[in-house]
C-alpha atoms as a PDB file:
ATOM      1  CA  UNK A   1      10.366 -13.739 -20.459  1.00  0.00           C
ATOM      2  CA  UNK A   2       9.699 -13.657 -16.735  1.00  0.00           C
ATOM      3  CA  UNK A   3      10.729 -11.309 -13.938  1.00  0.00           C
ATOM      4  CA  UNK A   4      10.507 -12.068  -9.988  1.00  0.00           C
ATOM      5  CA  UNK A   5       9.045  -8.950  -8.341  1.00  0.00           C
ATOM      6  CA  UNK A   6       9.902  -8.958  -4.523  1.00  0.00           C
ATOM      7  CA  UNK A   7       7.720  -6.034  -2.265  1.00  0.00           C
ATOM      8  CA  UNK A   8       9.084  -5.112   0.773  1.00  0.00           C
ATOM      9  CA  UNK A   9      11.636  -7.897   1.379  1.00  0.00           C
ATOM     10  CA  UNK A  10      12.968  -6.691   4.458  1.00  0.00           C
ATOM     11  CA  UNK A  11      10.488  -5.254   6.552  1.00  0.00           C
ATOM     12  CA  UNK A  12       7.600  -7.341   8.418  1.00  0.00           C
ATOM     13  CA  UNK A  13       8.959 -10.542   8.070  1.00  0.00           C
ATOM     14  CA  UNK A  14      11.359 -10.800  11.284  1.00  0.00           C
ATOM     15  CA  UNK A  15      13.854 -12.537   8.564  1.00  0.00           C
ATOM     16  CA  UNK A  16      11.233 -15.113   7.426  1.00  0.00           C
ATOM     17  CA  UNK A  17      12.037 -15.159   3.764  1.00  0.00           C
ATOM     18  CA  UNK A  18      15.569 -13.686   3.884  1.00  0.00           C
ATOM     19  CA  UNK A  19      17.492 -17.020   3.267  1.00  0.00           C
ATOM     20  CA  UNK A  20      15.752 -18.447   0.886  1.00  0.00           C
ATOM     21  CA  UNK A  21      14.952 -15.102  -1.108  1.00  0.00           C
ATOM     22  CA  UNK A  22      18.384 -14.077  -1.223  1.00  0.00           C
ATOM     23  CA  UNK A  23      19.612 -17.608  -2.410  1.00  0.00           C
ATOM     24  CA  UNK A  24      16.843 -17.402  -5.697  1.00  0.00           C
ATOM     25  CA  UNK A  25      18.015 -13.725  -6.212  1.00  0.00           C
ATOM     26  CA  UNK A  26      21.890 -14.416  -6.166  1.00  0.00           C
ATOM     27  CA  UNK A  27      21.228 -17.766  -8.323  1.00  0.00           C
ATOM     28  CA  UNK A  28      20.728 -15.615 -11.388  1.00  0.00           C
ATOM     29  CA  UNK A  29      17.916 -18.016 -12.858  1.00  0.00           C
ATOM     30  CA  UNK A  30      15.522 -15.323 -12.877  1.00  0.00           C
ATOM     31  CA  UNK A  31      15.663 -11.231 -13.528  1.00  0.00           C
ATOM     32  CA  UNK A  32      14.594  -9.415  -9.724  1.00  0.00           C
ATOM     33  CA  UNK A  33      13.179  -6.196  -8.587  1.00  0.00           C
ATOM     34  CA  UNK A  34      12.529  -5.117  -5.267  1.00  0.00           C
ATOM     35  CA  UNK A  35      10.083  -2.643  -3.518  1.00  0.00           C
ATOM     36  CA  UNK A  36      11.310  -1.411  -0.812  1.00  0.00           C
ATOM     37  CA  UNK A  37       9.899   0.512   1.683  1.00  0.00           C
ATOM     38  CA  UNK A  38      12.448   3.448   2.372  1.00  0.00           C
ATOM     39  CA  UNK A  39      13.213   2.266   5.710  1.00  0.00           C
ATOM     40  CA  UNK A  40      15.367  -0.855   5.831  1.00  0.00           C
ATOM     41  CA  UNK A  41      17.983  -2.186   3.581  1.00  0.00           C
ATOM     42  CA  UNK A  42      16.084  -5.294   1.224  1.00  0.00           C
ATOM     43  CA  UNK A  43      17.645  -8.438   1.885  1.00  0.00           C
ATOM     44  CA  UNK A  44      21.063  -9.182   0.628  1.00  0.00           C
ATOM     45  CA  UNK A  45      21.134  -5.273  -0.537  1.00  0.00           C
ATOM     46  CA  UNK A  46      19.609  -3.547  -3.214  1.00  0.00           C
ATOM     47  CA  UNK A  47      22.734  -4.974  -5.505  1.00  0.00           C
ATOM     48  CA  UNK A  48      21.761  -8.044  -5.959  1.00  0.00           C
ATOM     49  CA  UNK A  49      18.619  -7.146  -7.564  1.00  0.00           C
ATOM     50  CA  UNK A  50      18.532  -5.956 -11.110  1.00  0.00           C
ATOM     51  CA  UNK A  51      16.682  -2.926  -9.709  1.00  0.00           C
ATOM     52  CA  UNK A  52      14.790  -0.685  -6.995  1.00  0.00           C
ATOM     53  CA  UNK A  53      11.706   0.114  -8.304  1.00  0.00           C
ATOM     54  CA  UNK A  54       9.724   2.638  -6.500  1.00  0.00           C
ATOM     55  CA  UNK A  55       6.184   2.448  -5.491  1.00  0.00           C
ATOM     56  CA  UNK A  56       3.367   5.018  -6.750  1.00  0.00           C
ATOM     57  CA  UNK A  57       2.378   7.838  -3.955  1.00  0.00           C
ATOM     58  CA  UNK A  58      -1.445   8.107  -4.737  1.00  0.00           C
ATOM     59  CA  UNK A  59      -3.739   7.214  -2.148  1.00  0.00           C
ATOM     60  CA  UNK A  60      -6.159   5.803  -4.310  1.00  0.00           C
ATOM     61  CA  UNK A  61      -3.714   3.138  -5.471  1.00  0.00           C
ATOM     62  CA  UNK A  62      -3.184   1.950  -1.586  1.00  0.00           C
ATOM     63  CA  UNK A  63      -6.367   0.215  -0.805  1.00  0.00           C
ATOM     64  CA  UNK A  64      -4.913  -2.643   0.052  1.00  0.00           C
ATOM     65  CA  UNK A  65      -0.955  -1.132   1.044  1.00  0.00           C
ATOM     66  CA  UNK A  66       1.790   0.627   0.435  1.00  0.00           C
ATOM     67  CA  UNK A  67       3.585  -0.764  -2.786  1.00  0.00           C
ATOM     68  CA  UNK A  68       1.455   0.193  -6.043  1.00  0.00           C
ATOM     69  CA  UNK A  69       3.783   0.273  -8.570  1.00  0.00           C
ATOM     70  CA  UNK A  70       4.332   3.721 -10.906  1.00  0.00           C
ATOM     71  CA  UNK A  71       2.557   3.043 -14.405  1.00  0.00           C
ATOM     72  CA  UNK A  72       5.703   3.134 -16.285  1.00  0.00           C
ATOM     73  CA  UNK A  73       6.993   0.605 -13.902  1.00  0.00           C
ATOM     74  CA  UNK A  74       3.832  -1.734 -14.444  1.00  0.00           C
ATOM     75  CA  UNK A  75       3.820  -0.760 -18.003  1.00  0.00           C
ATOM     76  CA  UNK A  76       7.420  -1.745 -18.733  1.00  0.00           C
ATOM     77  CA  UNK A  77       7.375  -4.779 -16.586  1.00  0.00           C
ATOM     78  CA  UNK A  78       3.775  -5.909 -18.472  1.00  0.00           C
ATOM     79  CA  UNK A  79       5.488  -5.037 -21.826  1.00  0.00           C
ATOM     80  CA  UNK A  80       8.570  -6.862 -21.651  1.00  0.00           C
ATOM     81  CA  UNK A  81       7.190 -10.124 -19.679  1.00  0.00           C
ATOM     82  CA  UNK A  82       4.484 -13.060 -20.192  1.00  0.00           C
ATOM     83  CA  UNK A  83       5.296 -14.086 -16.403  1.00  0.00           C
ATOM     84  CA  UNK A  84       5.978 -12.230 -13.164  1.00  0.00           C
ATOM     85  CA  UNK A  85       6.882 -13.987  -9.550  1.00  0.00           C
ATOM     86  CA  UNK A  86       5.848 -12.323  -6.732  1.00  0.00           C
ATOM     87  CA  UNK A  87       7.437 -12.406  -3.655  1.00  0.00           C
ATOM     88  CA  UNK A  88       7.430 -11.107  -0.703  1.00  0.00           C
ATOM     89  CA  UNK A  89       4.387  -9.514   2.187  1.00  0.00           C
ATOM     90  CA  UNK A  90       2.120  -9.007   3.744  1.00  0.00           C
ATOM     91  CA  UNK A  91       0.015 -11.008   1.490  1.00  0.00           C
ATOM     92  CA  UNK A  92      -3.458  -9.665   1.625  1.00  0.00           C
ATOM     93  CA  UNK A  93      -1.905  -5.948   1.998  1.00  0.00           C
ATOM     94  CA  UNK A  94       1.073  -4.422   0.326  1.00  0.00           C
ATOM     95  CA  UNK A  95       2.026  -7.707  -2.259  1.00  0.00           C
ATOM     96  CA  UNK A  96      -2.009  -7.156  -3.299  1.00  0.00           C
ATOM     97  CA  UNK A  97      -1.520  -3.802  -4.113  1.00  0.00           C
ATOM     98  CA  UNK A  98       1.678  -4.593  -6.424  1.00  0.00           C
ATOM     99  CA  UNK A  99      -0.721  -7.648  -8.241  1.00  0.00           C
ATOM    100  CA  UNK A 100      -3.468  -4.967  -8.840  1.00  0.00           C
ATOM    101  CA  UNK A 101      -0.870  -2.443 -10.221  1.00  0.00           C
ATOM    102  CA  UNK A 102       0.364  -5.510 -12.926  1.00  0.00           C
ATOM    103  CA  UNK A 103      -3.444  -5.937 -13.640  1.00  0.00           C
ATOM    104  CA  UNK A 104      -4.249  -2.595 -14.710  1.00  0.00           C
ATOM    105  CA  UNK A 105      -1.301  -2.487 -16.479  1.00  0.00           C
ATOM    106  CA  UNK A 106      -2.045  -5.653 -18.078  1.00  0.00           C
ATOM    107  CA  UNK A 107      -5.605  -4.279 -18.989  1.00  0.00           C
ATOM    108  CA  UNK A 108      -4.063  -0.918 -19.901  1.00  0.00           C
ATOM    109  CA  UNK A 109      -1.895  -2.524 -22.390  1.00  0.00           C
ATOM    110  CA  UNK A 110      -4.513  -5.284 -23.705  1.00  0.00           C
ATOM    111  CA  UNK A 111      -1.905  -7.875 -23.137  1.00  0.00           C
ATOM    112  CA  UNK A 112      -1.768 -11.685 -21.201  1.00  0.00           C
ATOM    113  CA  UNK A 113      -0.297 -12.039 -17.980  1.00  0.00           C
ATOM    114  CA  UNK A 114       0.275 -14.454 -15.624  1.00  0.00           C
ATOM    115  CA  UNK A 115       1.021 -13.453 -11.919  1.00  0.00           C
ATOM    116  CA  UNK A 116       2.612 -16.496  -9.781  1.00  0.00           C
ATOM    117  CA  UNK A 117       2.726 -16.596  -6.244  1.00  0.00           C
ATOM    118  CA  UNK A 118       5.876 -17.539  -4.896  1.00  0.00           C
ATOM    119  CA  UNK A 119       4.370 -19.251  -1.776  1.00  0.00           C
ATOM    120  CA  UNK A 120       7.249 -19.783   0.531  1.00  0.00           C
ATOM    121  CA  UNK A 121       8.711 -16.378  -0.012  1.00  0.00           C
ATOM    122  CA  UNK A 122       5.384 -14.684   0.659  1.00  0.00           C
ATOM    123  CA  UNK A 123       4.677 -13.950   4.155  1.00  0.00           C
ATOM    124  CA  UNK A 124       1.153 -13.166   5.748  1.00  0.00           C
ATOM    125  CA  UNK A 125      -0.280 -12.842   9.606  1.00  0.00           C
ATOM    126  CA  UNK A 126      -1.965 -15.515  11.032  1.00  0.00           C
ATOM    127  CA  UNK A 127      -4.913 -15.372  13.579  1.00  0.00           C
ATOM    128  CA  UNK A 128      -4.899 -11.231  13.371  1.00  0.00           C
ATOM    129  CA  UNK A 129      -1.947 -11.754  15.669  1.00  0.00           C
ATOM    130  CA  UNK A 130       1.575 -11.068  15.534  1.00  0.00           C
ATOM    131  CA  UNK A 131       2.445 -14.390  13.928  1.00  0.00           C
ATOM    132  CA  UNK A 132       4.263 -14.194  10.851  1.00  0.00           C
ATOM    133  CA  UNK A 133       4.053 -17.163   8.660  1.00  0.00           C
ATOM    134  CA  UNK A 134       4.523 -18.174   5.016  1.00  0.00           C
ATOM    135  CA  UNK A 135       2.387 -18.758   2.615  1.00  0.00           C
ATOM    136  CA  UNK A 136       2.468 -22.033   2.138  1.00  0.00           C
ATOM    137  CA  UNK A 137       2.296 -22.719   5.698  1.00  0.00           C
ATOM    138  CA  UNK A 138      -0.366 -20.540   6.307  1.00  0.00           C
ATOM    139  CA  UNK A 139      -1.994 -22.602   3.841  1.00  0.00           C
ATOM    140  CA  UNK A 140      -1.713 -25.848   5.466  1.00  0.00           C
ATOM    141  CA  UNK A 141      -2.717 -24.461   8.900  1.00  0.00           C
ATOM    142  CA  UNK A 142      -5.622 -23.806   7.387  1.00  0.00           C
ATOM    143  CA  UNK A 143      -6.236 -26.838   5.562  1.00  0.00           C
ATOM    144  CA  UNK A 144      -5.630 -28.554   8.606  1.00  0.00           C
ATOM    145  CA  UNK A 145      -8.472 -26.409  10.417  1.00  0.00           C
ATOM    146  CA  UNK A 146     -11.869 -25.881  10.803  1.00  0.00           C
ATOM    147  CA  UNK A 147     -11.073 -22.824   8.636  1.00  0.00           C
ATOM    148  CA  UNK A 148      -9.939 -24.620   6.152  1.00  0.00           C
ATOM    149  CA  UNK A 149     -12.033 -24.721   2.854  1.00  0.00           C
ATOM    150  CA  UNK A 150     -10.518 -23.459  -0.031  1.00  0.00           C
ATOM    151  CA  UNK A 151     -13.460 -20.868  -0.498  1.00  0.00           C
ATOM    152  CA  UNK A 152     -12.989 -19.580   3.461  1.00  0.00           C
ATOM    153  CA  UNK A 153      -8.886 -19.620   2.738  1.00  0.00           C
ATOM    154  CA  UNK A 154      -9.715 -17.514  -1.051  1.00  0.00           C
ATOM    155  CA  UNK A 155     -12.192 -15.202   0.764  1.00  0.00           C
ATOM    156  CA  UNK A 156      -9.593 -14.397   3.676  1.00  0.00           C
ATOM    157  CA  UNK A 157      -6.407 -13.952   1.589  1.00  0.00           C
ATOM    158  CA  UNK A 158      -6.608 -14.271  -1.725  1.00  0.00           C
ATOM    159  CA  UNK A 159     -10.175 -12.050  -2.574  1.00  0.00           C
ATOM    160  CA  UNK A 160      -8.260  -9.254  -4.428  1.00  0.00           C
ATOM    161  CA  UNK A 161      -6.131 -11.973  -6.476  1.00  0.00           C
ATOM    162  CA  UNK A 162      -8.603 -12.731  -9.465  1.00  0.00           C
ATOM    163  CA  UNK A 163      -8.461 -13.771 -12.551  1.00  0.00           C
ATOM    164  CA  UNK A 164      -9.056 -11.622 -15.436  1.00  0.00           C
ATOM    165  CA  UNK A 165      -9.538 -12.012 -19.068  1.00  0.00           C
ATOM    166  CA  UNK A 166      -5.592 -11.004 -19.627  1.00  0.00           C
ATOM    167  CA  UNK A 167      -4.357 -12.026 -16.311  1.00  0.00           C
ATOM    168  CA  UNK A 168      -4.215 -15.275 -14.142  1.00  0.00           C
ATOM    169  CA  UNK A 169      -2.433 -16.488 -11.656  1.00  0.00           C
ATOM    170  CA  UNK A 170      -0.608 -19.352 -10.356  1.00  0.00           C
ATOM    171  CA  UNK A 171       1.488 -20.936  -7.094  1.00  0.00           C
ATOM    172  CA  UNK A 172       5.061 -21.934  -7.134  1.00  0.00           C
ATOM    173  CA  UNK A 173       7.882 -22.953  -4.847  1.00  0.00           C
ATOM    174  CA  UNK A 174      11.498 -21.134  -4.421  1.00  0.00           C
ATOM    175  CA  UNK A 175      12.675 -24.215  -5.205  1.00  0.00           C
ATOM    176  CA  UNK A 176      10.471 -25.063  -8.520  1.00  0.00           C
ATOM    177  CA  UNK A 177      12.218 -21.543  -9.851  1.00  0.00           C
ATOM    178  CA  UNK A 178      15.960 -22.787  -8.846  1.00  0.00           C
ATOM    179  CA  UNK A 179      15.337 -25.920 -10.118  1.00  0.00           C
ATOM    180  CA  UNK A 180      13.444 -24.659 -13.169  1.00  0.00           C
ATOM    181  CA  UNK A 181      15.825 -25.456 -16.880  1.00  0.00           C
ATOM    182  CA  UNK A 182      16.975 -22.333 -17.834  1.00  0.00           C
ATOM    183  CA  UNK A 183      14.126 -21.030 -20.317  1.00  0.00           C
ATOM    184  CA  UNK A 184      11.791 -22.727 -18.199  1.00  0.00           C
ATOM    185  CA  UNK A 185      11.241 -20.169 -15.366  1.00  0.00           C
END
């Protein structure tokens, strides 16, 4: 089974992902959980996810942000699915902190995993500035700059997203997911 994890789908963003997020969420192909942050209502309300789940408090869990998930979360999610989605931002902060908490819980458990990145629903800054930008965009900015080698765009963004020996990870559309045979996703 798989399960789309969104973290904070409402709160950076300035409405960047809301469309499309909501329309994958309310299509039913795929089981949804948000993360909220406490302060803003997710996108499209918490009803039309399948459930809130909270993130962990500890400090030592926030490294990288504010969305760790609670081990029974993790735990239940790892048990009970071969695939999750993630959604959702900033990339290299609070969605990083949500991957790490399925990898321990993945290791924890001694089973597989694999972790896809929903690139046009996740959103990330660009230049250190105020720009907000998805994924996949981000990516081709890059790619279309002198910044753009795959090692400087994995070093940048994606050094806390690594493989394991129960866990990889993998890049998808919204659109590959809506379009996705049921049983596919």
């Amino acid at each position: 089974m798989s399960v789309l994890i969104v973290t904070h789908p409402h709160k950076f963003d300035n409405g960047l992902i809301k469309n499309k997020l909501v329309k994958l969420v309310e299509s039913g192909k795929i089981e949804s959980y948000c993360i909220p942050d406490g302060h803003k209502r997710p996108y499209g309300g918490e009803k039309i996810y399948n459930g809130v789940l909270k993130p962990e408090k500890t400090k030592s869990l926030q490294k990288y942000g504010r969305a760790s998930l609670k081990d029974e979360h993790a735990d239940s999610i790892v048990a009970n699915n071969s695939r999750v989605y993630l959604a959702g931002g900033f990339v290299s902060e609070c969605l990083a902190s949500t991957y790490l908490s399925l990898v321990r819980a993945a290791e924890r458990n001694n089973k597989k995993l694999q972790i896809v990145l929903v690139k046009d629903l996740i959103y990330a800054k660009y230049e250190r500035k105020n720009i907000i930008i998805d994924l996949q965009a981000l990516i081709d900015k890059l790619v279309d700059s002198d910044q753009g080698s795959q090692q400087n765009i994995n070093d940048k963004y994606f050094s806390q997203y690594r493989d394991t020996e129960l866990v990889d990870h993998d890049f998808v559309s919204a659109k590959q997911i809506i379009n996705a045979p049921k049983g596919k996703i």
